[in-house]
Protein backbone atom coordinates (compact mmCIF):
# COMPACT_ATOMS: atom_id res chain seq x y z
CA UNK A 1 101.29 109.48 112.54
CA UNK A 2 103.46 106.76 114.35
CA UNK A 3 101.89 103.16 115.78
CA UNK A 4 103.27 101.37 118.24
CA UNK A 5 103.52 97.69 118.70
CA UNK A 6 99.71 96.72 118.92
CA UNK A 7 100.14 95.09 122.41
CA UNK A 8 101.29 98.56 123.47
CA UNK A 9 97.92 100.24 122.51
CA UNK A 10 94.89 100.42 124.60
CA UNK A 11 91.51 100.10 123.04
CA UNK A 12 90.45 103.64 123.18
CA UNK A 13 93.58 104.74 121.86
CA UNK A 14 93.59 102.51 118.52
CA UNK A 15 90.05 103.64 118.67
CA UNK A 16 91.14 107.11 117.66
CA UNK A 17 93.76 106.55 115.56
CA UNK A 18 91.16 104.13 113.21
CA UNK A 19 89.11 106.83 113.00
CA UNK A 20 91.74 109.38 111.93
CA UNK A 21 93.57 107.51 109.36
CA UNK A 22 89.81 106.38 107.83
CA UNK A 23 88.53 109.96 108.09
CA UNK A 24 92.03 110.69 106.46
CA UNK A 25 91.10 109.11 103.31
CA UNK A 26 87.99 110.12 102.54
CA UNK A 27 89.74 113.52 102.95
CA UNK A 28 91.80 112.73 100.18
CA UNK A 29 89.03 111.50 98.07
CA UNK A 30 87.03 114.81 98.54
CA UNK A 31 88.14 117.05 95.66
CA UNK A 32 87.62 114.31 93.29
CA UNK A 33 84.39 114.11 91.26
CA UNK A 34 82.50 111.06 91.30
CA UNK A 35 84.13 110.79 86.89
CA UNK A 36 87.20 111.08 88.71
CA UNK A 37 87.32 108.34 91.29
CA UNK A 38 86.08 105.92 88.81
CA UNK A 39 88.88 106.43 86.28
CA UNK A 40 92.14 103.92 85.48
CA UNK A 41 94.59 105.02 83.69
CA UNK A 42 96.67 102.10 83.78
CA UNK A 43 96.74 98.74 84.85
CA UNK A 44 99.18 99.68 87.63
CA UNK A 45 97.11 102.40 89.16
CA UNK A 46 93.85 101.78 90.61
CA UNK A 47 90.76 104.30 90.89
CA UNK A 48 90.02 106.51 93.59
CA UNK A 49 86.94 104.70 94.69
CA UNK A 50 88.78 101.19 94.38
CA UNK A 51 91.28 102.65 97.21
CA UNK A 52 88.40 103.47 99.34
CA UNK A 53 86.70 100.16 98.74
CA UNK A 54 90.14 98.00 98.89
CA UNK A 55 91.17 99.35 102.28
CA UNK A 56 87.27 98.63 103.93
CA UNK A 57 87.28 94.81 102.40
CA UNK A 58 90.50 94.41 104.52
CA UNK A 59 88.70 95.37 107.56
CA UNK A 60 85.64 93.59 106.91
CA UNK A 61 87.73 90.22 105.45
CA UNK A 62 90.48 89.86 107.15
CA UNK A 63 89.46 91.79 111.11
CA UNK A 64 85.78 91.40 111.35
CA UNK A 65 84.49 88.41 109.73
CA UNK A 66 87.10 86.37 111.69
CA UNK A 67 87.23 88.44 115.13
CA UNK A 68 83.55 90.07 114.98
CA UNK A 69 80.74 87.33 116.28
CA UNK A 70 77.42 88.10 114.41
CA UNK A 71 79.35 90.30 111.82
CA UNK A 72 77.02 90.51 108.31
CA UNK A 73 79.16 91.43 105.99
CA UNK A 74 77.55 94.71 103.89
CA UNK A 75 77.81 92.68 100.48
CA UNK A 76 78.99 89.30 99.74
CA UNK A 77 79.52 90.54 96.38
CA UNK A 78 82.01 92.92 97.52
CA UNK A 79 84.43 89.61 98.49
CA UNK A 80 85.23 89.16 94.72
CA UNK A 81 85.00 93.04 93.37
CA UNK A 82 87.65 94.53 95.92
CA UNK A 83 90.25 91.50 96.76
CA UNK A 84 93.67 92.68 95.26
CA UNK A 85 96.03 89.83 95.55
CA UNK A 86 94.81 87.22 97.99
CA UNK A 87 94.71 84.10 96.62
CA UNK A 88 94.20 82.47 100.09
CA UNK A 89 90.97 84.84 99.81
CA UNK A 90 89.39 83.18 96.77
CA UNK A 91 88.85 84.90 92.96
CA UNK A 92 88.98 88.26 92.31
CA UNK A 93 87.91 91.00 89.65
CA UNK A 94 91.12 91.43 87.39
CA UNK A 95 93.20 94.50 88.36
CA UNK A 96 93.37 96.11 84.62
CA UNK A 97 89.69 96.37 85.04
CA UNK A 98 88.83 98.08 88.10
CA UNK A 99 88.32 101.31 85.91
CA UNK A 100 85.37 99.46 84.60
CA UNK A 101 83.08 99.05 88.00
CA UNK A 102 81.20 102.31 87.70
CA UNK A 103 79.02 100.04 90.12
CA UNK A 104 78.70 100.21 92.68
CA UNK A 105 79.04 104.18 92.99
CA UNK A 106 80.81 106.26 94.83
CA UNK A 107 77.88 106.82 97.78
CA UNK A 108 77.44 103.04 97.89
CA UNK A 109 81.29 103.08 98.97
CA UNK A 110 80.75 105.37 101.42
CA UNK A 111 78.06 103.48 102.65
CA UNK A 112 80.46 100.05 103.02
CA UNK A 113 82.98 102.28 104.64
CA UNK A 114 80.57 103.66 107.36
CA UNK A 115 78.99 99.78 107.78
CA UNK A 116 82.55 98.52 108.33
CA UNK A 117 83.94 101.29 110.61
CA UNK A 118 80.99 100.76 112.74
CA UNK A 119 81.98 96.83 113.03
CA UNK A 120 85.13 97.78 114.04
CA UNK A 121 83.88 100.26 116.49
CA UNK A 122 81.75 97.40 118.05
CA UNK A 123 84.49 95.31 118.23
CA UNK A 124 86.84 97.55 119.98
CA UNK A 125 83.47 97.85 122.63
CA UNK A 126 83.44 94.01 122.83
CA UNK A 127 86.91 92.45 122.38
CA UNK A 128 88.10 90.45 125.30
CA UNK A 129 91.55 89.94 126.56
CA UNK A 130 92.22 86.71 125.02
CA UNK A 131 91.77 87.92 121.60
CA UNK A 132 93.00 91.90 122.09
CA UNK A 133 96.35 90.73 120.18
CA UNK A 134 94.76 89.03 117.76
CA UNK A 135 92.74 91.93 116.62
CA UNK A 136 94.98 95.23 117.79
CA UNK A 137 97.77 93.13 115.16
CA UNK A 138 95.74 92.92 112.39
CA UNK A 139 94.28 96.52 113.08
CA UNK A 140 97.41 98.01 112.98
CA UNK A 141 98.03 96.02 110.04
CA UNK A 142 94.83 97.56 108.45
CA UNK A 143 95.80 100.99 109.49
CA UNK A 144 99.41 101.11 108.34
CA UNK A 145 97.89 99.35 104.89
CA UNK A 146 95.19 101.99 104.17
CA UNK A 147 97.75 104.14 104.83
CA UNK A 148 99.68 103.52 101.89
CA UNK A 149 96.57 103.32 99.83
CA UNK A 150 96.45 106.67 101.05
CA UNK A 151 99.70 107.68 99.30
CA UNK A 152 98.70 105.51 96.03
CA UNK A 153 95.55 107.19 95.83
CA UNK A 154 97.51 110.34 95.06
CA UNK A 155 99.93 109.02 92.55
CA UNK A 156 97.20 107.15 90.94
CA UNK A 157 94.72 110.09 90.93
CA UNK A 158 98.09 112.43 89.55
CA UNK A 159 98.85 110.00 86.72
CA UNK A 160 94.79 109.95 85.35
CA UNK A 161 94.72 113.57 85.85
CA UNK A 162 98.18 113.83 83.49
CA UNK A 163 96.23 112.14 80.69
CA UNK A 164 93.59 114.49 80.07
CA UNK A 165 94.32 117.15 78.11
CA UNK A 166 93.33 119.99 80.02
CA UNK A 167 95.60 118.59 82.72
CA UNK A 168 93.70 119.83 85.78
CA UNK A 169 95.02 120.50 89.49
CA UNK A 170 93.95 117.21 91.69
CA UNK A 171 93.67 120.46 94.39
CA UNK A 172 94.34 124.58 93.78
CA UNK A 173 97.82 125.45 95.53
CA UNK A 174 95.44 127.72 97.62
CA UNK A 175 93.73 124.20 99.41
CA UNK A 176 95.07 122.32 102.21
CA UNK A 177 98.67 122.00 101.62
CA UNK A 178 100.53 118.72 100.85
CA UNK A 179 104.39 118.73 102.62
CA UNK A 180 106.24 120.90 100.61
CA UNK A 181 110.03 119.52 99.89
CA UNK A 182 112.65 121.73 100.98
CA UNK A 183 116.29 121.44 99.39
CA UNK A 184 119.80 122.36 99.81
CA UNK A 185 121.06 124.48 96.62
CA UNK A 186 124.45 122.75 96.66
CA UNK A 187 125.46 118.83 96.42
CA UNK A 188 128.51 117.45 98.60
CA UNK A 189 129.72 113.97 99.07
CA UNK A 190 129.68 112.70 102.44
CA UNK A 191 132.23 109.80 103.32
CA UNK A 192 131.34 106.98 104.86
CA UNK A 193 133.74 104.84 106.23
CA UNK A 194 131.60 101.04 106.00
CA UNK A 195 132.40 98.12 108.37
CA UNK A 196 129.96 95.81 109.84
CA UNK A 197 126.53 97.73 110.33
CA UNK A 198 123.06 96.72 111.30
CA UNK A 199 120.60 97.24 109.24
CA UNK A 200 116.91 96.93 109.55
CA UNK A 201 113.40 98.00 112.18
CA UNK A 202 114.56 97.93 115.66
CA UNK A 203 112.40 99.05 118.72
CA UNK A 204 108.63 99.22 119.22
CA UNK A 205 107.21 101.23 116.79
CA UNK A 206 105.48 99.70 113.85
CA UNK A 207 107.20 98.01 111.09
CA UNK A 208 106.38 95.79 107.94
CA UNK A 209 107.45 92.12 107.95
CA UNK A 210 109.94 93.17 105.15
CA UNK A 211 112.19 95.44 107.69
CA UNK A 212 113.03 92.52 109.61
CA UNK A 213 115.12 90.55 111.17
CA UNK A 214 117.66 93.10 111.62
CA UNK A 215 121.00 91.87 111.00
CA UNK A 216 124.74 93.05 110.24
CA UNK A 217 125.85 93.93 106.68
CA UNK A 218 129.07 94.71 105.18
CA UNK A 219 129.78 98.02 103.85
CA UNK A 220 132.88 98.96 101.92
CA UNK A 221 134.28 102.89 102.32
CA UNK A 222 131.77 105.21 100.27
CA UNK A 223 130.59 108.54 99.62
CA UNK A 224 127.23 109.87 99.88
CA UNK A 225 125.77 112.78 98.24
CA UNK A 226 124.26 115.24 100.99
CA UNK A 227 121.13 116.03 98.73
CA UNK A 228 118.49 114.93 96.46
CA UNK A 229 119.09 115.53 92.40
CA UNK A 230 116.98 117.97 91.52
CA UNK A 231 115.45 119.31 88.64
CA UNK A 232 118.38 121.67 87.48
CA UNK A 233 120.43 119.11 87.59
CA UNK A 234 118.37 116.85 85.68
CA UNK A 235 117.90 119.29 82.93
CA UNK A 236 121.75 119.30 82.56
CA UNK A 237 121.67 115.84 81.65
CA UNK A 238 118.70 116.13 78.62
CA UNK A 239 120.46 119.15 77.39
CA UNK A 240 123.56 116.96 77.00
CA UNK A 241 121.73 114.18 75.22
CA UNK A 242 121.31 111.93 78.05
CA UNK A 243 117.89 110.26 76.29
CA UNK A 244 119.83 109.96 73.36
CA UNK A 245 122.95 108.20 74.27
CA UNK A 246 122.67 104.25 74.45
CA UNK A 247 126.20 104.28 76.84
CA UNK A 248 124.47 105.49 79.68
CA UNK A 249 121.56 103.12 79.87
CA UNK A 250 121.00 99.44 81.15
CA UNK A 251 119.82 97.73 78.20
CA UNK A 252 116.30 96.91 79.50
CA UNK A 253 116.57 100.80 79.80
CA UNK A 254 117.44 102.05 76.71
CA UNK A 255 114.81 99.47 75.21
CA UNK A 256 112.16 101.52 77.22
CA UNK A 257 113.54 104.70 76.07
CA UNK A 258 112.71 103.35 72.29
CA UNK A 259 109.67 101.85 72.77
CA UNK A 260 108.36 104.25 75.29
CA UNK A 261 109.75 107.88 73.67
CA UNK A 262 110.95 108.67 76.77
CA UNK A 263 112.35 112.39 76.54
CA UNK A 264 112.63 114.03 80.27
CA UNK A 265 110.53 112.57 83.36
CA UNK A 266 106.97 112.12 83.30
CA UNK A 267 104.85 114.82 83.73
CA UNK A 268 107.85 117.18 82.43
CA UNK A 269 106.20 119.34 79.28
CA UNK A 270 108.57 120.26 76.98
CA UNK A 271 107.96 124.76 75.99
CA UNK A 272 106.24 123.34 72.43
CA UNK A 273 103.81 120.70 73.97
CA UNK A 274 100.55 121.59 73.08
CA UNK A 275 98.75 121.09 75.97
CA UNK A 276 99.93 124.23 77.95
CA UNK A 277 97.45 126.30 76.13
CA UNK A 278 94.39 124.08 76.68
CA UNK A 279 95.72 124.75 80.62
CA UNK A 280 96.48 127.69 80.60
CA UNK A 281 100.15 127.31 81.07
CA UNK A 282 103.13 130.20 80.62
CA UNK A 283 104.52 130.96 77.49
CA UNK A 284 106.74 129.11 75.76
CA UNK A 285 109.62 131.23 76.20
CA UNK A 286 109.32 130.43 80.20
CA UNK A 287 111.00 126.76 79.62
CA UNK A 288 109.91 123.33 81.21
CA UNK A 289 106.48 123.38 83.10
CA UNK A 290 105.93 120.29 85.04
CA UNK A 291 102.55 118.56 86.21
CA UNK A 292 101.57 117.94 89.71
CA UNK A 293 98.82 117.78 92.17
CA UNK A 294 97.89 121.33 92.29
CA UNK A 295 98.15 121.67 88.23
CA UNK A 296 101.07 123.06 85.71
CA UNK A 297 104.06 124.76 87.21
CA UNK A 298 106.97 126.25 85.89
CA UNK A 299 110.03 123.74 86.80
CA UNK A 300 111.64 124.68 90.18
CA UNK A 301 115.53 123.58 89.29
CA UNK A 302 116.08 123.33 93.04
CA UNK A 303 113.15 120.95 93.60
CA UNK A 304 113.97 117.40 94.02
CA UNK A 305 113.74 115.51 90.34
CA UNK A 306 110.52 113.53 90.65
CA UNK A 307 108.41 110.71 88.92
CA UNK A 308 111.62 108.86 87.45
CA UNK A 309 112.44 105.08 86.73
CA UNK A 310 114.88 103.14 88.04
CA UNK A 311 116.41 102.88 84.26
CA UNK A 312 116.61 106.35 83.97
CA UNK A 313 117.73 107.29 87.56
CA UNK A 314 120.52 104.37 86.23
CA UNK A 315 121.67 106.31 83.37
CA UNK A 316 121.72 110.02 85.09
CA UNK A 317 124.32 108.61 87.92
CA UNK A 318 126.21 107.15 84.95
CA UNK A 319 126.36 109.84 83.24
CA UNK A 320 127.02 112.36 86.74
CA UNK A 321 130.73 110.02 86.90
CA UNK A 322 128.44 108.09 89.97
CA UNK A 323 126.05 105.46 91.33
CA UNK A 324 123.31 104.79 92.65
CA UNK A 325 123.45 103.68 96.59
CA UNK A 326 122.83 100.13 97.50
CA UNK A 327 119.51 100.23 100.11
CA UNK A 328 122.05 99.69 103.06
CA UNK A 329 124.23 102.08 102.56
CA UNK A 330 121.09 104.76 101.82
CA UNK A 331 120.20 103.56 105.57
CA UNK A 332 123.90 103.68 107.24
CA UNK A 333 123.95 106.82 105.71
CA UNK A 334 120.61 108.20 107.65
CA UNK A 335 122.94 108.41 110.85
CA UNK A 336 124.89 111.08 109.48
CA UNK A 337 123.97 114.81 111.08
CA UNK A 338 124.88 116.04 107.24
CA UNK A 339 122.36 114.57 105.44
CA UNK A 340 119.76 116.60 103.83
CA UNK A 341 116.26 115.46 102.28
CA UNK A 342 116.54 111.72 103.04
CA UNK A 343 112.72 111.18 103.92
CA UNK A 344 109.75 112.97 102.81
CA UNK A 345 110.97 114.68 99.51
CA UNK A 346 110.67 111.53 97.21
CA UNK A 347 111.14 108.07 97.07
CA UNK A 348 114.92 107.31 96.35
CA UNK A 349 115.90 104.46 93.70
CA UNK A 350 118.49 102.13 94.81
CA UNK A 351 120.89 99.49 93.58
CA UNK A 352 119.75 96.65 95.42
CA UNK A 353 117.08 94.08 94.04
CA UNK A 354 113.99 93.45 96.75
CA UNK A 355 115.18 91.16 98.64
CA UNK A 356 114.14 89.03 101.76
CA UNK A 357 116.61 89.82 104.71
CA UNK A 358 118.66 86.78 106.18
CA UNK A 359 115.94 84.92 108.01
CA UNK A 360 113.40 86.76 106.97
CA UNK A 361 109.88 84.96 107.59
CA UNK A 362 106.40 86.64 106.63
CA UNK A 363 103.48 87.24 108.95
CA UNK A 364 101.10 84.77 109.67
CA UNK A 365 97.70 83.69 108.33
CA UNK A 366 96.47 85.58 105.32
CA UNK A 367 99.28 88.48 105.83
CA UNK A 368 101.95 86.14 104.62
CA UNK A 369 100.74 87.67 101.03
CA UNK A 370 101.54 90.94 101.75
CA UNK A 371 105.14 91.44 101.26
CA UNK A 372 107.34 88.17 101.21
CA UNK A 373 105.42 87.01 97.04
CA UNK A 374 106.59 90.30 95.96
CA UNK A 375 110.26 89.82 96.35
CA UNK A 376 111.32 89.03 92.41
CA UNK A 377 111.99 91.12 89.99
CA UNK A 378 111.92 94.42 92.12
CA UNK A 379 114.39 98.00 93.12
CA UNK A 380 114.10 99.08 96.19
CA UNK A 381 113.51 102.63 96.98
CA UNK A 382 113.71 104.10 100.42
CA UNK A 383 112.54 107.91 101.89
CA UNK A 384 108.96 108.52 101.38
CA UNK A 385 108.25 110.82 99.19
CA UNK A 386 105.64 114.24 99.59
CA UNK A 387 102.51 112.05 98.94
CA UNK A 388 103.96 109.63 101.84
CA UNK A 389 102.12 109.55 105.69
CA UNK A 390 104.74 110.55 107.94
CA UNK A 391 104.92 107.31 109.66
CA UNK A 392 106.13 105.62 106.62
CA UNK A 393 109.15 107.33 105.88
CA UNK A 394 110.95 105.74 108.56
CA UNK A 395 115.11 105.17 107.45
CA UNK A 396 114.24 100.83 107.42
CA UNK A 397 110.99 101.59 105.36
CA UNK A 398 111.52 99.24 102.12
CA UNK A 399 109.36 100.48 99.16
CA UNK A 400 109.60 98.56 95.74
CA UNK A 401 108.81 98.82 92.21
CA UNK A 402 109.59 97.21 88.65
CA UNK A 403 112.50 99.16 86.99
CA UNK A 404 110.25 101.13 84.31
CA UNK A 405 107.83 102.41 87.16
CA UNK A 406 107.83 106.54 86.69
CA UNK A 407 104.33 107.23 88.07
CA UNK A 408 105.21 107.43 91.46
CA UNK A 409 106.95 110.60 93.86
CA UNK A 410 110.70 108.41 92.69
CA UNK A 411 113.64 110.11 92.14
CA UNK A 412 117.56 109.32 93.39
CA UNK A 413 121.28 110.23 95.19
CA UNK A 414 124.22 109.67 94.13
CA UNK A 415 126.79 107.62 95.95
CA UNK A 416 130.33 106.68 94.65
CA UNK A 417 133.05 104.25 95.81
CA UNK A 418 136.09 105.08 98.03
């Protein structure tokens, strides 16, 4: 689902879309036992009925209690449990422990969402002209934000699910499908000749604070591979002893690799691993099995290579005679008719750090938080990935993570110098 530019949307019409992306979630939520959308399995990841929670106090915080007259808010409390990172918002539970608040339970969550979607609906009733811009902004803010809760609530949900044993399906292959990735079988490089290029959101459709301003970038002459690594691919490079030769990695990188045991990409399960009896996996003569959403499968080796780090999408271009592309080029490259898989597949690493663009200011008011205090010690990844809402996988989309992130849809493409 796309947005427009919130002065470009009539009541009625944002109306709908708020109730689509909310119902949306709660769709998400629905396989999920009430055990699992309490459990965190890692600092980084939240639980499923955090995400539901999150994305309501930024309705009720930052749309209604400043735009809604007479808005009560359904729990004070509720302020302090499900703030993330507002400091301009006041105190807030620490992250790690959101796997702790078993209360309130998953029906009182439900009952905060339907309280706060009903504000909003009254507000959409009642809004006059003076503030409509006011409150379609920070609506469409809202929406586009519990969208990507939307896609964290599946990577989140996927990583928990990966820790127990019996590694269960999030949903049977036989449920409503997620986008299935599509590949090309072979790899060629695609040259690109640089020069001064703009780069960044243009027009009137959505876009984060972190897309803009556009502006021109130099490019030097590169190539471009026409398709995602994928998991044959990758397998080349552990059966050559990529994990175990220090030449390939970064240094922070190989330190990971030590510390961590890092042997093939999360969620890959080596033929031995004991686990693929307790779920009923294939025999061990089959190969690598690999974990999703809907359970153990045997690896696909023309699927695109998923749930990889930065360090070791580093080392695997290293080791391929390559590089990983710098975020502008990735985008240059999106013009090309040859390109296959850039958006939708999985998130792609890059080479550049996250960044603020030249000029680059933040949104106003209690938004400034959401993007600009980020930009330190950060890769950029572009594409969207299979858990990603379609309106996020726009070519000037700029996701980020720390280098050692491997939870998430993240994989790469290679790009060399001409």
């Amino acid at each position: 689902m796309k947005l427009s530019r919130p002065s470009t949307q009539a009541p009625d019409a944002l109306r709908e879309i708020f109730r689509s992306v909310r119902t949306a979630s709660l769709d998400l939520a629905a396989p999920l036992s009430a055990e699992d959308q309490c459990i965190q399995s890692m600092p980084d990841a939240s639980p499923t009925k955090w995400h539901l929670a999150h994305t309501t106090w930024f309705f009720e915080t930052v749309l209604l209690q400043p735009q809604a007259s007479g808005y009560r808010p359904f729990d004070p409390r509720f302020q302090y449990l499900f703030n993330s990172y507002y400091e301009a918002l006041g105190p807030r539970h620490p992250r790690p422990q959101r796997g702790l608040l078993t209360r309130p339970s998953v029906d009182e969550v439900h009952a905060y969402r339907a309280h706060v979607d009903a504000g909003v609906e009254r507000l959409l009733d009642t809004v006059d002209a003076a503030a409509w811009d006011t409150v379609a902004s920070v609506l469409t803010l809202g929406l586009h934000h519990e969208q990507q809760h939307q896609e964290l609530l599946l990577t989140d949900i996927l990583h928990a699910l990966s820790c127990n044993p019996l590694l269960p399906a999030y949903r049977a292959a036989g449920g409503p499908a997620l986008r299935l990735a599509t590949v090309a079988p072979e790899m060629h490089w695609r040259a690109q000749p640089g020069g001064h290029l703009e780069i960044g959101h243009e027009g009137q459709d959505f876009a984060f604070d972190n897309e803009t301003p556009r502006h021109r970038v130099l490019l030097r002459p590169y190539a471009i591979a026409d398709r995602l690594v994928n998991c044959g691919d990758y397998a080349q490079f552990i059966a050559d002893g990529g994990y175990q030769r220090p030449e390939l990695w970064l240094s922070d990188g190989w330190a990971a690799v030590q510390s961590q045991g890092w042997r093939a990409p999360a969620y890959w399960l080596a033929p031995d691993d004991p686990r693929l009896g307790l779920a009923g996996g294939a025999p061990a003569a089959v190969g690598w099995q690999i974990f999703g959403l809907h359970g153990v499968r045997p690896l696909a080796h023309e699927a695109p290579v998923s749930q990889l780090s930065f360090y070791e999408a580093a080392a695997y271009a290293e080791w391929a005679g390559a590089r990983l592309p710098t975020e502008f080029e990735w985008e240059a490259a999106c013009a090309d008719a040859g390109m296959n898989e850039m958006t939708g597949h999985v998130w792609q690493w890059t080479r550049s750090s996250y960044d603020p663009y030249p000029g680059f200011r933040p949104l106003p008011g209690v938004a400034a938080e959401y993007n600009g205090k980020f930009m330190v010690g950060q890769l950029v990844l572009r594409g969207g990935s299979v858990a990603t809402p379609a309106g996020h996988t726009r070519p000037s989309y700029r996701n980020f993570f720390p280098p050692a992130a491997r939870w998430q849809f993240s994989g790469l493409r290679l790009a060399k110098d001409l």
